[in-house]
Structures are given as C-alpha cells and as structure tokens.
Protein backbone atom coordinates (compact mmCIF):
# COMPACT_ATOMS: atom_id res chain seq x y z
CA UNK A 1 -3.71 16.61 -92.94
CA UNK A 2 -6.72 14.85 -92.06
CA UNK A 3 -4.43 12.67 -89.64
CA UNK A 4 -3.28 15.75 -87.92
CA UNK A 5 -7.14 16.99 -87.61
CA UNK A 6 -7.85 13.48 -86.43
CA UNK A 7 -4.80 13.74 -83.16
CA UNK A 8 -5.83 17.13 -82.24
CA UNK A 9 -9.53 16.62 -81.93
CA UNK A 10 -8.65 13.43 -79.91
CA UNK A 11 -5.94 15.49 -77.72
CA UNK A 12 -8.67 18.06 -77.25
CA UNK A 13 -11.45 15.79 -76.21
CA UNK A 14 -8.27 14.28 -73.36
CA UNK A 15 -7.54 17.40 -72.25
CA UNK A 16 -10.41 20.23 -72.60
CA UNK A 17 -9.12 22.46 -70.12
CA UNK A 18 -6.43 23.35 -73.43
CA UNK A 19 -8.97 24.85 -74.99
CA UNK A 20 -8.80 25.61 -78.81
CA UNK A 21 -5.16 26.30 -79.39
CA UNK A 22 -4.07 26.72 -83.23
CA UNK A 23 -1.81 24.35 -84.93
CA UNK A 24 1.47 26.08 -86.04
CA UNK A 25 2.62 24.91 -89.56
CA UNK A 26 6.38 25.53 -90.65
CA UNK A 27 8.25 24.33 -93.54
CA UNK A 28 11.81 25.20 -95.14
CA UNK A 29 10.18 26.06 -98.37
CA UNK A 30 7.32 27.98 -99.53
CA UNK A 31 6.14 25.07 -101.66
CA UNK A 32 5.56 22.36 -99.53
CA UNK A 33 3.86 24.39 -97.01
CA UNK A 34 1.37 25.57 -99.93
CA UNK A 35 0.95 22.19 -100.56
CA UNK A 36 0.00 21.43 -96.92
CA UNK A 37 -2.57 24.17 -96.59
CA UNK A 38 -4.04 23.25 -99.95
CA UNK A 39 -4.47 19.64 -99.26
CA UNK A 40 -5.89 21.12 -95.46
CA UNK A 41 -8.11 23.65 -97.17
CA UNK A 42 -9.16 21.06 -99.67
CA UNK A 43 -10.21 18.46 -97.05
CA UNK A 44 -11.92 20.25 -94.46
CA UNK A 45 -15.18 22.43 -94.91
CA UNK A 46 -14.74 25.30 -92.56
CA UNK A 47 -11.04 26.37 -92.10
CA UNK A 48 -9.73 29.00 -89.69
CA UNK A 49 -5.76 29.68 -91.03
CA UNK A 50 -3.59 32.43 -91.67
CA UNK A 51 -1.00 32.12 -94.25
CA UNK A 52 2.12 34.16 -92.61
CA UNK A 53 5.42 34.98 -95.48
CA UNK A 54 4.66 33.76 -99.11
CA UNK A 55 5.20 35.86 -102.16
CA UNK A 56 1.99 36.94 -104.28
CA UNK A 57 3.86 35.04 -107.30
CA UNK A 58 4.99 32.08 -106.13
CA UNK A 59 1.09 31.92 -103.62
CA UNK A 60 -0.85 29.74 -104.63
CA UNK A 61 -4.29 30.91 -106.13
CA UNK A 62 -6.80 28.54 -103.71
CA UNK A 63 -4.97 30.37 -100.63
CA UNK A 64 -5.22 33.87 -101.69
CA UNK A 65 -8.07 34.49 -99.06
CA UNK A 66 -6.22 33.41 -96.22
CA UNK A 67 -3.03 35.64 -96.55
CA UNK A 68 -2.08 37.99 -94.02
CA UNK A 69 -3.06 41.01 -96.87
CA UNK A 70 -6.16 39.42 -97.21
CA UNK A 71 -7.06 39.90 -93.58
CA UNK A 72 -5.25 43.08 -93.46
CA UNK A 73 -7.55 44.63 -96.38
CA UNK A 74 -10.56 43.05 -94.83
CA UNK A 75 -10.16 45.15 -91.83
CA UNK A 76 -9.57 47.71 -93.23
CA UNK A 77 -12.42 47.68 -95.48
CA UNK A 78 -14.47 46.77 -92.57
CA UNK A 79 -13.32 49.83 -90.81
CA UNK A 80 -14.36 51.66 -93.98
CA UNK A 81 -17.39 50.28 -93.93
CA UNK A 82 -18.50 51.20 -89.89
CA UNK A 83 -16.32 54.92 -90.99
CA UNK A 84 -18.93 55.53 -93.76
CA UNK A 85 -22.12 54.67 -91.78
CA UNK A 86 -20.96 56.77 -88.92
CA UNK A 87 -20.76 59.50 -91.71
CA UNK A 88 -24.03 58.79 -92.38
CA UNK A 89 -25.68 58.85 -88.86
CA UNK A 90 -23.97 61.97 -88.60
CA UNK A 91 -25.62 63.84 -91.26
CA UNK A 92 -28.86 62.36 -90.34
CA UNK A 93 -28.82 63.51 -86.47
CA UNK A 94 -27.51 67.13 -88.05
CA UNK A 95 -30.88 67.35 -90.32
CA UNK A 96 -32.79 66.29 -86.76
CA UNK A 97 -30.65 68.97 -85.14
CA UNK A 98 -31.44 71.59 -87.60
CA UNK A 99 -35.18 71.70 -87.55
C-alpha cells in the first residue's frame, strides 16, 4: 500500500498536468481486496475511497464508512438535513408574512 502511495505521488509530481486521478483497486475475491483497503486505511491518515460490491456480512467492520450505502445514506441524510431547514425558513418568513 504505502509503495503504491509512494509511485503515485512521485508520478504526480512528473506529470502535474494529470491532476488527481483515483487509483482503481480490483481483486477476484472480496477478501483480499478488504485486506488491501484495510492495510490502506490503516496506514494513511486521511483516505478518500469508495468501497464498490461487498456483502454487509462478509465487509469488514473498519470499512463500513466507506461503502457505497454509506455514502448513499449520507446524502441522503444530508438532503434531509438542508429539506428540514428549508421547512424551517419557511415557517419563519410565513410568521413575517402574516403580521
């Protein structure tokens, strides 16, 4: 993991016109790709990934946060979130309206 931080950061610095393009991760089995992302999640402080496919059983626990559901419910909670202040600003501006 760290060796494959180590080649992009140096491919990056060689050619910065590439910009920040993500690192795609497969593997045959669910496993060994949880192993990779724990071992990359473990190593590096701030980690930008998305965890694509995966069962909830077989996850494992220290990747929960960067499933695809977890980003999924995060949005929409978000969206909950702005849908209920809205709500709120609403009411408010109606009690200005009314008097």
């Amino acid at each position: 993991v760290r060796a494959l931080l180590i080649i992009r950061k140096l491919w990056l610095r060689c050619n910065p016109s590439a910009g920040n393009p993500p690192i795609l991760v497969l593997s045959y089995k669910n496993h060994a790709i949880n192993e990779f992302l724990v071992d990359l999640v473990e190593a590096e402080k701030y980690v930008s990934l998305v965890r694509i496919g995966g069962s909830k059983k077989t996850g494992d626990p220290r990747l929960a946060k960067f499933t695809e559901r977890s980003y999924r419910d995060a949005d929409v909670n978000t969206f909950r979130e702005h849908i209920s202040k809205l709500q709120i600003y609403r009411k408010t501006c109606k009690g200005y309206l009314s008097r």
